[in-house]
PDB file of N, CA and C in Angstrom:
ATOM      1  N   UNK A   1      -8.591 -45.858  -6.553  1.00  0.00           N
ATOM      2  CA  UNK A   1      -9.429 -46.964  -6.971  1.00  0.00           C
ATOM      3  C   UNK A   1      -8.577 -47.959  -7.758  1.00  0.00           C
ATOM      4  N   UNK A   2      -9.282 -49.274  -7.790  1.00  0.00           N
ATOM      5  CA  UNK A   2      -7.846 -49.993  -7.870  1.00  0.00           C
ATOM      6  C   UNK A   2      -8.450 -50.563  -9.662  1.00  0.00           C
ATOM      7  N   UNK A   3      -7.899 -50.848 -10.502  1.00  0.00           N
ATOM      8  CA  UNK A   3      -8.602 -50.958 -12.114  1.00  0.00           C
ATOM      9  C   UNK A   3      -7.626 -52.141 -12.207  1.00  0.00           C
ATOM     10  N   UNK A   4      -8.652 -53.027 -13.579  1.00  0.00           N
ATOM     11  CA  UNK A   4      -7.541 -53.847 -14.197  1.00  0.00           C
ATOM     12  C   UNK A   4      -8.193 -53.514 -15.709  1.00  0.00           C
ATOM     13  N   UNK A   5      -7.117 -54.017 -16.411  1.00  0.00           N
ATOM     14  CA  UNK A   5      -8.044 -54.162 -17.779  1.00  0.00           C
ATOM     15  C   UNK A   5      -8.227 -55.447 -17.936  1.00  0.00           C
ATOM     16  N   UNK A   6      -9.375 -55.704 -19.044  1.00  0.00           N
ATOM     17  CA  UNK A   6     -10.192 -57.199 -19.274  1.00  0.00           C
ATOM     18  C   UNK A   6      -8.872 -58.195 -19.786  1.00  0.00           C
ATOM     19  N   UNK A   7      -7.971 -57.505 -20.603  1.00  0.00           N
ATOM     20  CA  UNK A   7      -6.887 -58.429 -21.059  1.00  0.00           C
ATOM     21  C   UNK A   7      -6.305 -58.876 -19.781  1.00  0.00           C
ATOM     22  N   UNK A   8      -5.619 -58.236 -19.209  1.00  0.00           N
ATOM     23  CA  UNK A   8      -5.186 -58.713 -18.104  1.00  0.00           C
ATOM     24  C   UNK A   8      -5.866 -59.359 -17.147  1.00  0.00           C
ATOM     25  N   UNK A   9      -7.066 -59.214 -16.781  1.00  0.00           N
ATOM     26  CA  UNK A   9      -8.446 -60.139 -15.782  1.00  0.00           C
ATOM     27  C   UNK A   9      -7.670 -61.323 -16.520  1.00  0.00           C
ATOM     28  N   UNK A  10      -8.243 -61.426 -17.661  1.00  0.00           N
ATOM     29  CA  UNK A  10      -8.532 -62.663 -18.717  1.00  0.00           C
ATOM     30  C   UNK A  10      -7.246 -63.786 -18.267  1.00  0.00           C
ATOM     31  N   UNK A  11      -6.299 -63.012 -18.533  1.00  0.00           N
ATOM     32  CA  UNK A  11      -4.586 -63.670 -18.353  1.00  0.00           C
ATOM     33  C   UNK A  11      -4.844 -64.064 -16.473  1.00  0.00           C
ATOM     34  N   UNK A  12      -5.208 -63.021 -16.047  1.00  0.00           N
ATOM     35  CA  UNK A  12      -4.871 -63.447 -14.500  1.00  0.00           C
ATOM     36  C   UNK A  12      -6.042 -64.856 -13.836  1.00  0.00           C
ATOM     37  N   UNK A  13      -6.977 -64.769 -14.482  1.00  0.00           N
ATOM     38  CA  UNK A  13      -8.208 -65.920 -14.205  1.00  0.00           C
ATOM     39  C   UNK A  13      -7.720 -67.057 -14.662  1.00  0.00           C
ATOM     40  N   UNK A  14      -6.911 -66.517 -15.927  1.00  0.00           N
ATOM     41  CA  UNK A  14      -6.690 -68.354 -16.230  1.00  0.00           C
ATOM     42  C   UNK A  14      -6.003 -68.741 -15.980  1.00  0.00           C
ATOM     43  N   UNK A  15      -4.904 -67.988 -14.930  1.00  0.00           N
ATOM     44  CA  UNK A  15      -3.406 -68.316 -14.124  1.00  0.00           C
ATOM     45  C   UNK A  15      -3.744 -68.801 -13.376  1.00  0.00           C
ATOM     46  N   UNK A  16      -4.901 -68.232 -12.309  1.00  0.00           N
ATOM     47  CA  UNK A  16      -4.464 -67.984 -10.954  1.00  0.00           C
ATOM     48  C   UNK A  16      -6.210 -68.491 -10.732  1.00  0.00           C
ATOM     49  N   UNK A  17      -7.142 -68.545  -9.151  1.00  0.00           N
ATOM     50  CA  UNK A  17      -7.886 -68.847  -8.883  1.00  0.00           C
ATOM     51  C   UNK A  17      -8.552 -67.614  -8.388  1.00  0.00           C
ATOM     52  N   UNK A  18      -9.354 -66.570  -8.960  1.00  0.00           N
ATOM     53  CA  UNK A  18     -10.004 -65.317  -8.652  1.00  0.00           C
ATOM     54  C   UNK A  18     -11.338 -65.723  -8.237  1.00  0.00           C
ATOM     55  N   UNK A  19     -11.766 -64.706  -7.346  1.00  0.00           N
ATOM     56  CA  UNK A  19     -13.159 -64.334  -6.825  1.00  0.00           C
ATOM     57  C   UNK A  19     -13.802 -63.742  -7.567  1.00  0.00           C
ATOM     58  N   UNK A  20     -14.781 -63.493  -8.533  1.00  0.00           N
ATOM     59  CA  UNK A  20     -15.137 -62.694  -9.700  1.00  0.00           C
ATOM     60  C   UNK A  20     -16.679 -62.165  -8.829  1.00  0.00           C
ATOM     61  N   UNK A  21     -16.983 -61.057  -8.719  1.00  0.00           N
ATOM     62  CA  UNK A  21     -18.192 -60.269  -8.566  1.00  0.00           C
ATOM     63  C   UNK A  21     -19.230 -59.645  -9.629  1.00  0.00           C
ATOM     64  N   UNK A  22     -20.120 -60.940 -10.289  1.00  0.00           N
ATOM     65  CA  UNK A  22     -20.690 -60.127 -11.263  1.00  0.00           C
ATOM     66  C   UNK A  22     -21.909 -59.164 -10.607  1.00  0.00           C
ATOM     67  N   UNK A  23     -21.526 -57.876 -10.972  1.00  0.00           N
ATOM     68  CA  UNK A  23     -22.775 -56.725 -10.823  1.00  0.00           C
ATOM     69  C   UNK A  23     -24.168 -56.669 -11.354  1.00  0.00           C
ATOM     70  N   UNK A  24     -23.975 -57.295 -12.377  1.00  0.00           N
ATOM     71  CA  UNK A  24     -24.940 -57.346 -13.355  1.00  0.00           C
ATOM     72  C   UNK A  24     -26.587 -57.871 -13.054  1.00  0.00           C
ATOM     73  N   UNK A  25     -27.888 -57.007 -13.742  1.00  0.00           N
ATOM     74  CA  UNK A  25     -28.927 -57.873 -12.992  1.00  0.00           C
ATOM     75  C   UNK A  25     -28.732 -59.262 -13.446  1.00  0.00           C
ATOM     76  N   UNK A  26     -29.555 -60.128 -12.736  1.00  0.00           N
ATOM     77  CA  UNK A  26     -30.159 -61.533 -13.228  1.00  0.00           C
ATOM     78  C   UNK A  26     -30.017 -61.691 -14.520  1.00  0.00           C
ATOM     79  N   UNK A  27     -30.851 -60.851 -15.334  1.00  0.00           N
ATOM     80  CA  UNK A  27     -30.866 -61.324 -17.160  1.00  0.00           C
ATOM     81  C   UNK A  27     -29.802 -61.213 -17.759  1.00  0.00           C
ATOM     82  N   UNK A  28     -28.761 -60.401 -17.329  1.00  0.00           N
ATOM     83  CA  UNK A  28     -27.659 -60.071 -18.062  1.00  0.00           C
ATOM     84  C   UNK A  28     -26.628 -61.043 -17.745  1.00  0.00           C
ATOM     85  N   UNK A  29     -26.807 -61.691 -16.446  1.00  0.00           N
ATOM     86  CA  UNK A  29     -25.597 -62.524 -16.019  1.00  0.00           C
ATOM     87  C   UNK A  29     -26.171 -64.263 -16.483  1.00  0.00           C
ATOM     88  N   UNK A  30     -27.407 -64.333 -16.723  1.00  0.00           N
ATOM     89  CA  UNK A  30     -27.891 -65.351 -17.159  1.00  0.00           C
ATOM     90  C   UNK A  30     -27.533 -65.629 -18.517  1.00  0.00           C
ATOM     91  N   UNK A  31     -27.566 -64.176 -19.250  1.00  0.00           N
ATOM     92  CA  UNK A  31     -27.406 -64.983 -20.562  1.00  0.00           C
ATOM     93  C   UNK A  31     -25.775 -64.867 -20.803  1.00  0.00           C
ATOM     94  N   UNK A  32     -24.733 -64.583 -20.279  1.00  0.00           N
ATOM     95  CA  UNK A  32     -23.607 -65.435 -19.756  1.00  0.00           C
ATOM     96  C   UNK A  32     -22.737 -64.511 -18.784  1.00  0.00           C
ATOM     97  N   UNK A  33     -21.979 -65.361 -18.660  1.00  0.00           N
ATOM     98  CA  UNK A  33     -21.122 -65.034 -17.148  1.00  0.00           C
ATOM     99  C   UNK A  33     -20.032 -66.333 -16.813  1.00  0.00           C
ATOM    100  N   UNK A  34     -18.729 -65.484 -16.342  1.00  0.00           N
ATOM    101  CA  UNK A  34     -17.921 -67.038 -15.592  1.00  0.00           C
ATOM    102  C   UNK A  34     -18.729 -67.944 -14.679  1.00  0.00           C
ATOM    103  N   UNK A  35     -18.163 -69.206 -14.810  1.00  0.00           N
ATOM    104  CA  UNK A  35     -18.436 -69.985 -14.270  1.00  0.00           C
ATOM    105  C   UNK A  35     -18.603 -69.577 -13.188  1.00  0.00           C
ATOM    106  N   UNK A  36     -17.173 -69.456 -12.021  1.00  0.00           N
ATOM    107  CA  UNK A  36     -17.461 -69.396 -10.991  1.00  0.00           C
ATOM    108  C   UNK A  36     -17.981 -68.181 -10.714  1.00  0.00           C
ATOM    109  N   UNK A  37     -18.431 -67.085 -11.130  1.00  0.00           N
ATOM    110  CA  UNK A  37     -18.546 -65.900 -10.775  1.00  0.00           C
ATOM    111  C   UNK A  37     -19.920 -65.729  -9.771  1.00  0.00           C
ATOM    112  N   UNK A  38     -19.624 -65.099  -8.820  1.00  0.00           N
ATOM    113  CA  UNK A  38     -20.733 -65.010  -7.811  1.00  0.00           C
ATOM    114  C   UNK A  38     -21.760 -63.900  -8.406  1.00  0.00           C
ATOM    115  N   UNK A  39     -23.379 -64.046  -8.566  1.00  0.00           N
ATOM    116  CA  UNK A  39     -23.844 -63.212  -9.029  1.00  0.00           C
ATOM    117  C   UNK A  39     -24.503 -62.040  -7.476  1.00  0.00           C
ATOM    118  N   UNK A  40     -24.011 -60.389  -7.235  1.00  0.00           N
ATOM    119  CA  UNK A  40     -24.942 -59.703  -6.546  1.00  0.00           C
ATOM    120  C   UNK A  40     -25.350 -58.609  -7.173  1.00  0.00           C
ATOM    121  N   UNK A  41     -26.370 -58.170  -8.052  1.00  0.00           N
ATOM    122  CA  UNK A  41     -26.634 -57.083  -8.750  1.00  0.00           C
ATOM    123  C   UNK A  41     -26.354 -56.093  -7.784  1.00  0.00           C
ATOM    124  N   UNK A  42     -25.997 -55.068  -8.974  1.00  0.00           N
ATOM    125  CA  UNK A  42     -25.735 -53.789  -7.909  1.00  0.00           C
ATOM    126  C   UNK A  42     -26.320 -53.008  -6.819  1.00  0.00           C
ATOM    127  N   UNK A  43     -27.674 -53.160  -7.765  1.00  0.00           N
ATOM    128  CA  UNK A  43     -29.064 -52.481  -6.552  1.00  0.00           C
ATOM    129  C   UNK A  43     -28.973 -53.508  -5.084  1.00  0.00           C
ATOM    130  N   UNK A  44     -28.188 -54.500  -5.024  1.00  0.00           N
ATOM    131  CA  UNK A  44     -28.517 -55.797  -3.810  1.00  0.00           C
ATOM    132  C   UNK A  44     -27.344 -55.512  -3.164  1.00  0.00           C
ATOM    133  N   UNK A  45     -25.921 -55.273  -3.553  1.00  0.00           N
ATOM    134  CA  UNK A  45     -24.574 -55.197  -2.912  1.00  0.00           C
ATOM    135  C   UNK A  45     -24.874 -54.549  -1.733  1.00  0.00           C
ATOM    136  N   UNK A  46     -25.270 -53.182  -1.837  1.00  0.00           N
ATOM    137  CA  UNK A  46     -25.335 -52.078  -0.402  1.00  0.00           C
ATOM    138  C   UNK A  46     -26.135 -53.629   0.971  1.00  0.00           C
ATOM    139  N   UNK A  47     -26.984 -54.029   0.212  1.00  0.00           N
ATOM    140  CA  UNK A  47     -27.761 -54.786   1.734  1.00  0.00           C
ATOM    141  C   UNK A  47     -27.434 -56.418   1.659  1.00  0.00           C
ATOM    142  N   UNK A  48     -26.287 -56.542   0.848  1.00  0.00           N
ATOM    143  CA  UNK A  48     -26.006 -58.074   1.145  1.00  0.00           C
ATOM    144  C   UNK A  48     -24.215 -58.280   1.156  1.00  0.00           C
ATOM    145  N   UNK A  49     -23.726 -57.245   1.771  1.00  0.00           N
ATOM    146  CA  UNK A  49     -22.269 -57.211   2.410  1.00  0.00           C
ATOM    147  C   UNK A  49     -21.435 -58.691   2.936  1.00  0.00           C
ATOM    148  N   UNK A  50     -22.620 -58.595   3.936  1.00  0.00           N
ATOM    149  CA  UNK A  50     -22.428 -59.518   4.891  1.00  0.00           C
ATOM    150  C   UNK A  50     -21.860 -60.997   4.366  1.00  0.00           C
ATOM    151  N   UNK A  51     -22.322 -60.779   2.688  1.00  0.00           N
ATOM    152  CA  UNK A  51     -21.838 -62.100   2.331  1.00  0.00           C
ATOM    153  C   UNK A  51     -20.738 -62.480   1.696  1.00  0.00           C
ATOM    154  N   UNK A  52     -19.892 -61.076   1.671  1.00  0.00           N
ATOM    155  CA  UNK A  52     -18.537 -60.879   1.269  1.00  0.00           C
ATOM    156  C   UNK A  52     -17.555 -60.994   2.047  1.00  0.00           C
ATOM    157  N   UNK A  53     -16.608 -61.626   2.084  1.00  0.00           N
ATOM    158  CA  UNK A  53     -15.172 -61.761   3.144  1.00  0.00           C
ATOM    159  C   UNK A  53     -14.057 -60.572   3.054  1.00  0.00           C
ATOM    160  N   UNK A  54     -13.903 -60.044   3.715  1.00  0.00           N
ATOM    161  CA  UNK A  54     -12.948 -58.919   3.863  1.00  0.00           C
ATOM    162  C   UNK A  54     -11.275 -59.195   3.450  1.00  0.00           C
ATOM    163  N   UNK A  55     -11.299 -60.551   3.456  1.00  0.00           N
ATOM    164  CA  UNK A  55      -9.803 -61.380   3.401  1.00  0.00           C
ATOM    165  C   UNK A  55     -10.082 -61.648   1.813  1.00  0.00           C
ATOM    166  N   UNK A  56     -10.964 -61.552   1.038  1.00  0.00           N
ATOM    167  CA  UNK A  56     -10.760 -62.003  -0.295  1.00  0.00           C
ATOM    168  C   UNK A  56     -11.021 -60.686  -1.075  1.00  0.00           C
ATOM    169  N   UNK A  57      -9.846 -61.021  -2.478  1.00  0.00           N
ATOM    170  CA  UNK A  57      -9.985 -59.998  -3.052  1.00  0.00           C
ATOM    171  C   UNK A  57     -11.004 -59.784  -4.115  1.00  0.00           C
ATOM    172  N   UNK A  58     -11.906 -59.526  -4.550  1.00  0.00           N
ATOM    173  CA  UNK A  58     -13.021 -59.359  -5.277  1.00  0.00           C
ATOM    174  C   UNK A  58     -12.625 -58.370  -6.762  1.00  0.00           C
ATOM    175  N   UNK A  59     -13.013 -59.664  -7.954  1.00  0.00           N
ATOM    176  CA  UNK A  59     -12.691 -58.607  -9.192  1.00  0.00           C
ATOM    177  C   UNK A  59     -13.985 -58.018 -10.099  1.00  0.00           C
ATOM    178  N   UNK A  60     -14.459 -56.978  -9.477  1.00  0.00           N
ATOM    179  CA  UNK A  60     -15.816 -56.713 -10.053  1.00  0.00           C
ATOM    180  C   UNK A  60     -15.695 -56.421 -11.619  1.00  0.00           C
ATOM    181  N   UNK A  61     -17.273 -57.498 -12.351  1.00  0.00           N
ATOM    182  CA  UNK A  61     -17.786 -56.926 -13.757  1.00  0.00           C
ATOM    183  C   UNK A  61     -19.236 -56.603 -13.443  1.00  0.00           C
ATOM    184  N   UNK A  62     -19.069 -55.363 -14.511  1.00  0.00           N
ATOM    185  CA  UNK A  62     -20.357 -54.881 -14.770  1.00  0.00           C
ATOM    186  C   UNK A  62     -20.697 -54.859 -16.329  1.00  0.00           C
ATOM    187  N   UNK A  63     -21.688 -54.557 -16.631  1.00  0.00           N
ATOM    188  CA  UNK A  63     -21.814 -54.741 -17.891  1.00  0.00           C
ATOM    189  C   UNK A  63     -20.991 -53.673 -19.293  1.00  0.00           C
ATOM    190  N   UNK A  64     -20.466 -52.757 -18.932  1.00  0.00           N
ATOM    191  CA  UNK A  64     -19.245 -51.756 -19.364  1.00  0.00           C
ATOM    192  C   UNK A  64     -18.509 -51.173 -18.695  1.00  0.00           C
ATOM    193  N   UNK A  65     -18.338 -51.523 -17.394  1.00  0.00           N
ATOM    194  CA  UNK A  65     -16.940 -51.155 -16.426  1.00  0.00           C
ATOM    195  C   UNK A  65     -17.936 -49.812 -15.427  1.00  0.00           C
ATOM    196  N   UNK A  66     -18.495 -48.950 -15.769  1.00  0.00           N
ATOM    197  CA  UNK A  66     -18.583 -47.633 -15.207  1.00  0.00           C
ATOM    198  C   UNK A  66     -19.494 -48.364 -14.018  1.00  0.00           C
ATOM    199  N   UNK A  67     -20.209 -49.155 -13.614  1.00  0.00           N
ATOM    200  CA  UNK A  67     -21.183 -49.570 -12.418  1.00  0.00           C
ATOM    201  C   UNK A  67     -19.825 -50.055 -11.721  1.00  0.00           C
ATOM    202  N   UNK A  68     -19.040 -50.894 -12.106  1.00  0.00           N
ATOM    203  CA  UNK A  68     -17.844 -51.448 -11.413  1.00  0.00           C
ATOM    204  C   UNK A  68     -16.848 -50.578 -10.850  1.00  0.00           C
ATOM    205  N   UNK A  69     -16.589 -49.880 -11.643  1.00  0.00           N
ATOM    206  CA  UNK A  69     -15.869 -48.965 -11.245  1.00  0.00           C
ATOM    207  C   UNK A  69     -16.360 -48.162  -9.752  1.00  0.00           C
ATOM    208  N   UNK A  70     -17.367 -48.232  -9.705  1.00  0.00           N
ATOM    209  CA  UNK A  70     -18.206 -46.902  -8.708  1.00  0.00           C
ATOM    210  C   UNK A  70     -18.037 -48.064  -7.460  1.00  0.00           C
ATOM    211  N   UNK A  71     -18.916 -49.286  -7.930  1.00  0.00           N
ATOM    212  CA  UNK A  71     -19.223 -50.689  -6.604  1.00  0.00           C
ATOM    213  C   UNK A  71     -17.617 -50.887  -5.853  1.00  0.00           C
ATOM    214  N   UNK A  72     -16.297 -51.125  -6.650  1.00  0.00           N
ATOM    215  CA  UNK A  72     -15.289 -50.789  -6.577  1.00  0.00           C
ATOM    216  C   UNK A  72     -14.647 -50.048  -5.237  1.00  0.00           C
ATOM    217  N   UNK A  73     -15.682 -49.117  -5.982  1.00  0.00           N
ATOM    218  CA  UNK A  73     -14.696 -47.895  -4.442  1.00  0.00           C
ATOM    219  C   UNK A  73     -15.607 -47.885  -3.374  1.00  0.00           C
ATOM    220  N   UNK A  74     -16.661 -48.184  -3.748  1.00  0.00           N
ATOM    221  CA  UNK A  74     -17.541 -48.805  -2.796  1.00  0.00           C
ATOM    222  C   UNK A  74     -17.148 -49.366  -1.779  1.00  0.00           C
ATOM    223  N   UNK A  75     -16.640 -50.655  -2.331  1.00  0.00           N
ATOM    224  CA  UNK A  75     -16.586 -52.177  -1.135  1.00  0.00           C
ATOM    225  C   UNK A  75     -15.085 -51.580  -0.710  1.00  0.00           C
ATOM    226  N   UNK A  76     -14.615 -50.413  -1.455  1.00  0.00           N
ATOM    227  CA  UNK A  76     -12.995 -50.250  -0.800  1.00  0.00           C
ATOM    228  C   UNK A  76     -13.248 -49.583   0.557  1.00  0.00           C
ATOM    229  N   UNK A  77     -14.074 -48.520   0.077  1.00  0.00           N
ATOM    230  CA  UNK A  77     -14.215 -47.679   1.328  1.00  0.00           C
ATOM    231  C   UNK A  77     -15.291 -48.144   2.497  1.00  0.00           C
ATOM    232  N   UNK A  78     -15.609 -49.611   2.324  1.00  0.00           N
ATOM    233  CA  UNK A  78     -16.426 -50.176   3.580  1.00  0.00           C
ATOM    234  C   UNK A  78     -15.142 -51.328   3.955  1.00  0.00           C
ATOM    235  N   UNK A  79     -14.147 -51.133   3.302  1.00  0.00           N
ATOM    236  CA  UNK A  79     -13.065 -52.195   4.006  1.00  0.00           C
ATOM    237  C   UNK A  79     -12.694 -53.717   3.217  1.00  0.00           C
ATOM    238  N   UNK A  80     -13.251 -53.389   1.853  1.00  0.00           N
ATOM    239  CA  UNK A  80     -13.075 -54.740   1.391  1.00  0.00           C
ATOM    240  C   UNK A  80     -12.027 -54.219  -0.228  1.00  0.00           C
ATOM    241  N   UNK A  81     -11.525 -55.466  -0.286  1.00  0.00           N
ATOM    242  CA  UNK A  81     -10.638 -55.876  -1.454  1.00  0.00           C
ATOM    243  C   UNK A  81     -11.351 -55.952  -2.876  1.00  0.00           C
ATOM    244  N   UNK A  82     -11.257 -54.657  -3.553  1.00  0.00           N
ATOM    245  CA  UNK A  82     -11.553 -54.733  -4.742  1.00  0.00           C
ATOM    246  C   UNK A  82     -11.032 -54.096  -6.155  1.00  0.00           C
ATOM    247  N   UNK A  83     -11.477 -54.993  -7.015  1.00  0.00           N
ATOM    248  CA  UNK A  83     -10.484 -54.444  -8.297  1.00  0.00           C
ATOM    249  C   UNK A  83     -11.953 -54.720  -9.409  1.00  0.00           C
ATOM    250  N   UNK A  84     -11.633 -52.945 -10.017  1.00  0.00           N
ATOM    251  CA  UNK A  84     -12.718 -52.743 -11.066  1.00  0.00           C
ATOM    252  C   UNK A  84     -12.554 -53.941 -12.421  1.00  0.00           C
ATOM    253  N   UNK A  85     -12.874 -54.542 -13.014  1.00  0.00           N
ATOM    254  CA  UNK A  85     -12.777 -54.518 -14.820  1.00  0.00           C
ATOM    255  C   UNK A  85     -12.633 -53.520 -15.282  1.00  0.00           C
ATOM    256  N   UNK A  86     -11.908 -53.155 -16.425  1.00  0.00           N
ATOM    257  CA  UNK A  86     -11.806 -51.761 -17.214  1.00  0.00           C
ATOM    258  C   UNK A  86     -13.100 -52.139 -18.164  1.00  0.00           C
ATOM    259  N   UNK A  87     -14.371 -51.797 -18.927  1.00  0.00           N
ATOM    260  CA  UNK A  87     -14.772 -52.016 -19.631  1.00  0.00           C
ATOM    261  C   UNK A  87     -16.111 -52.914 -19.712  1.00  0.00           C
ATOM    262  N   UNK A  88     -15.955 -54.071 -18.493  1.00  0.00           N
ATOM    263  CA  UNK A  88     -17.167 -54.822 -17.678  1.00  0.00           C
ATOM    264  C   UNK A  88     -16.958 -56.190 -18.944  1.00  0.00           C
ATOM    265  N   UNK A  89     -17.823 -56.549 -18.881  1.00  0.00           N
ATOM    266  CA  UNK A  89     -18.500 -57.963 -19.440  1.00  0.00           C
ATOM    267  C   UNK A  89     -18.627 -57.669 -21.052  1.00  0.00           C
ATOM    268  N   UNK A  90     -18.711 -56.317 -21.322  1.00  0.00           N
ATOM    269  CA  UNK A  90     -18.507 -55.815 -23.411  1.00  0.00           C
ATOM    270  C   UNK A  90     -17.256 -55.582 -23.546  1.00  0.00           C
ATOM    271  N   UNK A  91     -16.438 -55.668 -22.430  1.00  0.00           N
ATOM    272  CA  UNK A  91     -14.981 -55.582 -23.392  1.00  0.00           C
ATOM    273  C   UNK A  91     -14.484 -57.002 -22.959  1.00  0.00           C
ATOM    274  N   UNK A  92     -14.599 -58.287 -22.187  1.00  0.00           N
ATOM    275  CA  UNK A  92     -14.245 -59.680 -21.877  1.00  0.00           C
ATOM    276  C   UNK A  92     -15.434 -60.147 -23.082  1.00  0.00           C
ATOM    277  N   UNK A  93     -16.283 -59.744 -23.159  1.00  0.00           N
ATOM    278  CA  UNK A  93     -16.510 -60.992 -24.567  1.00  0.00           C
ATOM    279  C   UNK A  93     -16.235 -60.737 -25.943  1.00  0.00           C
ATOM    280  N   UNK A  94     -15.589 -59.644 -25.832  1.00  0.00           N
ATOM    281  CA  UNK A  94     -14.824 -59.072 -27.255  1.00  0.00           C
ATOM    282  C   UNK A  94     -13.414 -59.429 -27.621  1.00  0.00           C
ATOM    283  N   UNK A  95     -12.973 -59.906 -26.057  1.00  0.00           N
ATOM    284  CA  UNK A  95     -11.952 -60.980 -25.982  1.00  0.00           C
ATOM    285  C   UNK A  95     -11.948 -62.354 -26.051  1.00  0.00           C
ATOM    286  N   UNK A  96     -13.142 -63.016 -25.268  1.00  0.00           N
ATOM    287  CA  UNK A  96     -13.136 -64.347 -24.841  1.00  0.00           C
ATOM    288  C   UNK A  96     -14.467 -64.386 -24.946  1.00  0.00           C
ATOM    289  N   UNK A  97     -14.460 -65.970 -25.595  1.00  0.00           N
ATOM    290  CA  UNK A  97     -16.059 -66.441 -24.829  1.00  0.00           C
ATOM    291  C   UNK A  97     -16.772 -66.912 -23.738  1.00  0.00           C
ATOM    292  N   UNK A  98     -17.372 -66.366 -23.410  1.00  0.00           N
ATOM    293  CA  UNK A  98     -17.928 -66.788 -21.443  1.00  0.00           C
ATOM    294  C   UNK A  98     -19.304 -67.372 -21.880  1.00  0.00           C
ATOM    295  N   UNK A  99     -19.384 -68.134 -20.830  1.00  0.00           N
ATOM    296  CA  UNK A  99     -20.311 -68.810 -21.055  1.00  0.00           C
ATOM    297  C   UNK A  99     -21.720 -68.598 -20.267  1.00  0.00           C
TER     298      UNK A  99
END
């Protein structure tokens, strides 16, 4: 399974141009979340695939890493590009502020 930690997400987002996968339901990603971050709660991922590209790499948050971690090996073992958060969305706003 492929992991990053939030320090490093943090450093690599503001380098580089990432695909961010927030897991999180609706309320949690509402009251904040990256900008660009695509919202599919977890309970929705299994039946909305189709809207993920196999060519992009996907950096899943969840709200403390352990849902990410799992969705993770998930989208690995259906063929897609993914990298957990260590920690989810409580260890990136203990770093940074998201909005």
């Amino acid at each position: 399974m492929n992991t990053m930690s939030a320090q490093d997400f943090q450093l690599l987002q503001t380098n580089e141009s990432v695909t961010i996968l927030d897991i999180r339901d609706k309320g949690a990603y509402n009251e904040g979340h990256y900008e660009n971050a695509m919202s599919i709660p977890v309970t929705s991922l299994p039946n909305r695939l189709n809207e993920l590209s196999k060519d992009t790499t996907y950096y899943i948050i969840s709200h403390a890493g352990r849902r990410g971690q799992t969705m993770s090996q998930f989208l690995t073992q259906q063929g897609y590009q993914a990298i957990a958060v260590l920690g989810g969305m409580k260890a990136l706003k203990s770093n940074q502020k998201v909005s």
